[in-house]
Protein backbone atom coordinates (compact mmCIF):
# COMPACT_ATOMS: atom_id res chain seq x y z
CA UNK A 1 43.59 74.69 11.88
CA UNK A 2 45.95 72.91 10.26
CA UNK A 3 48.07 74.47 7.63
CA UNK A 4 46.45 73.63 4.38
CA UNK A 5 47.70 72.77 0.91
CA UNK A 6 44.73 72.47 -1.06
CA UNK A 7 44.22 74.14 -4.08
CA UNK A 8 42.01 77.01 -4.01
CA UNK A 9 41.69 77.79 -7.99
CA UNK A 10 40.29 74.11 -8.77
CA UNK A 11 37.10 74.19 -9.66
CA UNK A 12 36.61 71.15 -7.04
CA UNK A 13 36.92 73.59 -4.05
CA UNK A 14 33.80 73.72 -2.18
CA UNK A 15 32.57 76.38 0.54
CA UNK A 16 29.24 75.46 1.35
CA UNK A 17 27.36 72.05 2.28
CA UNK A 18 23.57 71.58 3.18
CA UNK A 19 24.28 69.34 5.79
CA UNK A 20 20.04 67.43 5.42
CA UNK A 21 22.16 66.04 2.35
CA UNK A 22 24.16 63.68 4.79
CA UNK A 23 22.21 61.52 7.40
CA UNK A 24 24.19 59.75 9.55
CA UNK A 25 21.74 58.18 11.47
CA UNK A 26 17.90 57.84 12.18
CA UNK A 27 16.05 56.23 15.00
CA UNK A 28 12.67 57.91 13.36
CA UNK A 29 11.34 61.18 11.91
CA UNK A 30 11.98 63.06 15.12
CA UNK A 31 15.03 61.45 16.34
CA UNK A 32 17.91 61.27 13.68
CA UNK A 33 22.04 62.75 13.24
CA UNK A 34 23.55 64.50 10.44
CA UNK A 35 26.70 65.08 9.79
CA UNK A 36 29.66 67.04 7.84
CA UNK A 37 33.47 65.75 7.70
CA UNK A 38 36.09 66.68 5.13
CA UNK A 39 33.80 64.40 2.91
CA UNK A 40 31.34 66.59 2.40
CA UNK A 41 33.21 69.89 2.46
CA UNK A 42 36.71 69.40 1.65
CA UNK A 43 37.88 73.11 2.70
CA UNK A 44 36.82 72.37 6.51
CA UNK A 45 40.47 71.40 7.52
CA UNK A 46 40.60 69.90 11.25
CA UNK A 47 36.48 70.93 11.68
CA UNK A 48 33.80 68.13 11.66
CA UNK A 49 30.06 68.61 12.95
CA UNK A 50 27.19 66.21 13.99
CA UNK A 51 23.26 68.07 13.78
CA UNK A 52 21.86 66.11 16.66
CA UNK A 53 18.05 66.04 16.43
CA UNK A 54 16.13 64.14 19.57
CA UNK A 55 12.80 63.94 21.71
CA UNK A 56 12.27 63.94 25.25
CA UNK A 57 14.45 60.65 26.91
CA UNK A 58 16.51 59.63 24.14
CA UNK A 59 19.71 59.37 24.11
CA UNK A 60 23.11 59.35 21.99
CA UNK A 61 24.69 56.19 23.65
CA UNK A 62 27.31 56.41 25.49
CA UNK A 63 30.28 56.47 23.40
CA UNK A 64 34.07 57.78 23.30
CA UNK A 65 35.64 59.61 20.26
CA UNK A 66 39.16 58.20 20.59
CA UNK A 67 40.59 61.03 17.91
CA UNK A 68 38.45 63.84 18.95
CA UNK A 69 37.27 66.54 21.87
CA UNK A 70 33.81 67.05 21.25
CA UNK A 71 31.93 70.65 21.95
CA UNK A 72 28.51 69.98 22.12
CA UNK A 73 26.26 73.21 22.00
CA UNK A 74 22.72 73.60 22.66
CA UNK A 75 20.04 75.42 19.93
CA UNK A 76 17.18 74.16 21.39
CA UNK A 77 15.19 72.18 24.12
CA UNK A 78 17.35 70.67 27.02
CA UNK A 79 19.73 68.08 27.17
CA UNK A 80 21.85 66.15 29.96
CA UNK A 81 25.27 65.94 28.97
CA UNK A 82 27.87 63.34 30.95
CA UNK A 83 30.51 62.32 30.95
CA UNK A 84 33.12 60.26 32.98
CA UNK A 85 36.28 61.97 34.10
CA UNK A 86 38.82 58.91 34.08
CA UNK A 87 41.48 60.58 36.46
CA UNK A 88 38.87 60.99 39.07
CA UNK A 89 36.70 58.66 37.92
CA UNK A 90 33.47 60.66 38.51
CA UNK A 91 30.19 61.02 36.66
CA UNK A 92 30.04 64.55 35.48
CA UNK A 93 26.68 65.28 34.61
CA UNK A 94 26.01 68.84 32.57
CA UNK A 95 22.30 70.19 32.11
CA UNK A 96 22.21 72.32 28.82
CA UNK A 97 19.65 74.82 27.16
CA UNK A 98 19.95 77.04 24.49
CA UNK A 99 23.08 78.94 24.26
CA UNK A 100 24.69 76.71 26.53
CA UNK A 101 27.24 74.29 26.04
CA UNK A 102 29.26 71.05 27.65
CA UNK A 103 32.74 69.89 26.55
CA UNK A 104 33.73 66.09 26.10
CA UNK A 105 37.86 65.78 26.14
CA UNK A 106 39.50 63.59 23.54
CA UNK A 107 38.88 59.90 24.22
CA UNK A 108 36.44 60.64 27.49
CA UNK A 109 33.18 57.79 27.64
CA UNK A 110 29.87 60.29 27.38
CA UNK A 111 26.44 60.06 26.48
CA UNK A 112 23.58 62.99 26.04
CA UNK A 113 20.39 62.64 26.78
CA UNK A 114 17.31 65.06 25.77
CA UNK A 115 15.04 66.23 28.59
CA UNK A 116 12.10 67.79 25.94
CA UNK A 117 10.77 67.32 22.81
CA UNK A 118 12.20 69.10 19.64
CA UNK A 119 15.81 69.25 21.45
CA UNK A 120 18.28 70.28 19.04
CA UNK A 121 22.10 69.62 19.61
CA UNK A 122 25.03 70.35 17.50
CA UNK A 123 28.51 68.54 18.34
CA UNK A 124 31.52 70.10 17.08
CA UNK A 125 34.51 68.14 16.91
CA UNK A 126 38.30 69.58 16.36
CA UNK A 127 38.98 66.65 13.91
CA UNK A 128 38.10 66.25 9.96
CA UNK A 129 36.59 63.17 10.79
CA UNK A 130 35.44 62.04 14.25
CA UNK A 131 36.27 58.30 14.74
CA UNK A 132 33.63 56.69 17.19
CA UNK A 133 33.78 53.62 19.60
CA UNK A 134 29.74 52.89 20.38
CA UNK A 135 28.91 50.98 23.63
CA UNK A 136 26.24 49.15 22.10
CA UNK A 137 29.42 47.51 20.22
CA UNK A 138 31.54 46.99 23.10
CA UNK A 139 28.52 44.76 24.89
CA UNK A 140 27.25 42.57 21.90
CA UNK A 141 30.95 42.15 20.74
CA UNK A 142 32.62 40.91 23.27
CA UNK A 143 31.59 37.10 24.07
CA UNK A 144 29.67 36.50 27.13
CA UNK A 145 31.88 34.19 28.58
CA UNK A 146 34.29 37.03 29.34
CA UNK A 147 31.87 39.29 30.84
CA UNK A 148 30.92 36.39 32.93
CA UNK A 149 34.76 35.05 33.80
CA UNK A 150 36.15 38.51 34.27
CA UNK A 151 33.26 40.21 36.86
CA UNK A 152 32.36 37.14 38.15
CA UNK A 153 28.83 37.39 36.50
CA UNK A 154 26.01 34.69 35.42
CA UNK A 155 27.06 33.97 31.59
CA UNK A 156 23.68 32.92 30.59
CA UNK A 157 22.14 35.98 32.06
CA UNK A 158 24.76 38.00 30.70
CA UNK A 159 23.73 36.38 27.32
CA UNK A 160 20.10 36.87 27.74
CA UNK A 161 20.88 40.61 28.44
CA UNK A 162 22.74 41.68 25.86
CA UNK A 163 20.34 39.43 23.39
CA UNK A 164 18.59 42.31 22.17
CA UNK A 165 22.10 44.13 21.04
CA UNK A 166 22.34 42.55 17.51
CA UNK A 167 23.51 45.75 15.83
CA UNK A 168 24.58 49.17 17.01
CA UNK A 169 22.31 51.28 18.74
CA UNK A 170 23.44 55.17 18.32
CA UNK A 171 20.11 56.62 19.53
CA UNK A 172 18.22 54.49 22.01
CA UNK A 173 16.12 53.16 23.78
CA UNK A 174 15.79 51.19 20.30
CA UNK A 175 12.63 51.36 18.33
CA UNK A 176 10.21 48.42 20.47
CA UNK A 177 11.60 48.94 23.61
CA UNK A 178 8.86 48.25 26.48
CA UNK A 179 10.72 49.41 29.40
CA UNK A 180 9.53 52.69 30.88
CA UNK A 181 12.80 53.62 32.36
CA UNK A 182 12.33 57.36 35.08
CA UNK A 183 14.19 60.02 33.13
CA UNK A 184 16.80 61.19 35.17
CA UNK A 185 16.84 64.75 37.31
CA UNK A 186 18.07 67.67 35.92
CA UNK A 187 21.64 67.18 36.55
CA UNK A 188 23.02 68.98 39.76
CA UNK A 189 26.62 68.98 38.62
CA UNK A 190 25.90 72.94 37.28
CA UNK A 191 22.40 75.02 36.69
CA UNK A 192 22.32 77.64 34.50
CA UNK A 193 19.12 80.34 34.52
CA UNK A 194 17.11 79.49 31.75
CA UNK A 195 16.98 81.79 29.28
CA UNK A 196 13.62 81.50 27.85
CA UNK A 197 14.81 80.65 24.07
CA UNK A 198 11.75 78.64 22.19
CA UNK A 199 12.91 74.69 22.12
CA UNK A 200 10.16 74.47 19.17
CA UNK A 201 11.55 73.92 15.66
CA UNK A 202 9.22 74.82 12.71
CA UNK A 203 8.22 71.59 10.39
CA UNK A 204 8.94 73.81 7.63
CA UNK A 205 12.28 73.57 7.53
CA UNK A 206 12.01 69.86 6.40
CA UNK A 207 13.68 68.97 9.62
CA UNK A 208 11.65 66.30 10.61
CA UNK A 209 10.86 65.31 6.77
CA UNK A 210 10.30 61.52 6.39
CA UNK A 211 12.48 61.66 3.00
CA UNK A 212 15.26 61.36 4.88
CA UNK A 213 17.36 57.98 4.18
CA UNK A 214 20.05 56.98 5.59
CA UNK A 215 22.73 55.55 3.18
CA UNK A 216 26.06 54.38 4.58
CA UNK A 217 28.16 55.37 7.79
CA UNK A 218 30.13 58.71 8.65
CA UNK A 219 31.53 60.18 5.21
CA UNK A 220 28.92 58.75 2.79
CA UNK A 221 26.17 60.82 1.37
CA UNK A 222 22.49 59.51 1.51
CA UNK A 223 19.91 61.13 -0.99
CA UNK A 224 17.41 63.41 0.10
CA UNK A 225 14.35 62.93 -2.12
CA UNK A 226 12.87 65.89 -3.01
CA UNK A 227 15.01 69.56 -3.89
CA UNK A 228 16.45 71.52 -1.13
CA UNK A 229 13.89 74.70 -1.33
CA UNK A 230 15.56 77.56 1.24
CA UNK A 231 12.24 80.21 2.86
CA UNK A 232 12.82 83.21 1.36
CA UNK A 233 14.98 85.72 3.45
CA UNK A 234 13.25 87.30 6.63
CA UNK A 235 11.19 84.42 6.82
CA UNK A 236 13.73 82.01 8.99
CA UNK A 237 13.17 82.90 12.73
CA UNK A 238 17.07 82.39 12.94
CA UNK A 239 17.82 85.42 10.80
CA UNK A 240 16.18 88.83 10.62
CA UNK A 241 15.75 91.19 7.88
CA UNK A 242 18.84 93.75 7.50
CA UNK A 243 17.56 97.20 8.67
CA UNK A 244 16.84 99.81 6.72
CA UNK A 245 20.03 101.98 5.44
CA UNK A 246 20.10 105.86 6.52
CA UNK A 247 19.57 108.17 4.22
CA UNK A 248 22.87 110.15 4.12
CA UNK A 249 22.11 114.48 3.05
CA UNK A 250 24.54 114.94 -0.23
CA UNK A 251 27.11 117.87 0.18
């Protein structure tokens, strides 16, 4: 972390976040991102976090972070991770569980894809702000004609291709697609044992709560609908109730 200068005694300071407050992206109910930058908690320093929610075969396009390594750690459900390694310009492919994790390098092109339902990512970055470059972008943004001139491609095809691309995709396949693309294998790049952690998330958590809506890009906070109502402690399956003190005899 980066040495800080902000003061601590203003009344401004904040500590905690409930990160449902900030959606950075939804696909649908089951498949959505949020996230927390200096924004949102201005004590993080040189932290930022995406909560990557996602159902069997879809996937965070592939993407660079051209300010940022990225950490991305599995909670739940399974996940592909890869990534291309541009000095030896291989396609590193990472299956994940729970407990397990991948690491993107700063400015690396990767892409995640879930392999179950209720897979649950989180994607830490070692900058207040991740800055993102989106494939979906690179394709519908750059005019057909080059594509065409510089691979020696079919420009109306190319056209017709990318047609569909009007605006950027972030979770695909977008919402109408009709192909039935095979998911691919479970990545033989590295297997890990499975640990047998539960990739089911309970509804009651208001994870997969259609109040959700999105407002804005990275940094700007959406509204969540209804109050933020935390289960009573003990409840959460993530936490456990503190065991009992022992009784000490008094001298």
């Amino acid at each position: 972390m980066t040495t800080s200068y902000r003061d601590y005694t203003s009344t401004n300071t904040q500590f905690t976040y409930d990160m449902r407050n900030n959606l950075f992206f939804k696909k649908d109910d089951r498949n959505f991102i949020d996230a927390l930058g200096i924004a949102q908690l201005n004590t993080l320093g040189n932290t930022s976090l995406l909560d990557i929610f996602l159902t069997t075969g879809n996937v965070v396009e592939p993407h660079i972070h051209q300010n940022a390594a990225e950490l991305v750690y599995c909670i739940a459900g399974e996940a592909i991770v890869s990534l291309i390694n541009p000095f030896t310009n291989q396609l590193l492919n990472y299956n994940i569980k729970p407990r397990q994790v991948a690491n993107i390098p700063q400015g690396w092109w990767h892409y995640e894809m879930a392999l179950t339902d209720d897979t649950h990512l989180l994607a830490i970055f070692d900058a207040p702000v991740p800055e993102v470059i989106f494939g979906s972008d690179i394709l519908r943004l750059t005019p057909a004609s080059v594509w065409a001139h510089t691979y020696c491609l079919d420009e109306a095809k190319v056209k017709e291709t990318f047609a569909p691309l009007t605006k950027t995709v972030v979770i695909g396949p977008p919402v109408g697609c009709l192909q039935q693309g095979q998911l691919p294998d479970r990545a033989a790049s590295i297997q890990y044992p499975y640990y047998g952690y539960s990739s089911q998330l309970p509804d009651s958590y208001g994870y997969y709560d259609a109040n959700y809506v999105q407002q804005g890009g990275y940094g700007q906070h959406p509204v969540y609908q209804h109050p933020t109502v935390y289960p009573p402690y003990g409840t959460n399956p993530y936490h456990t109730e503190y065991p009992p003190q022992p009784v000490y005899p008094s001298y």
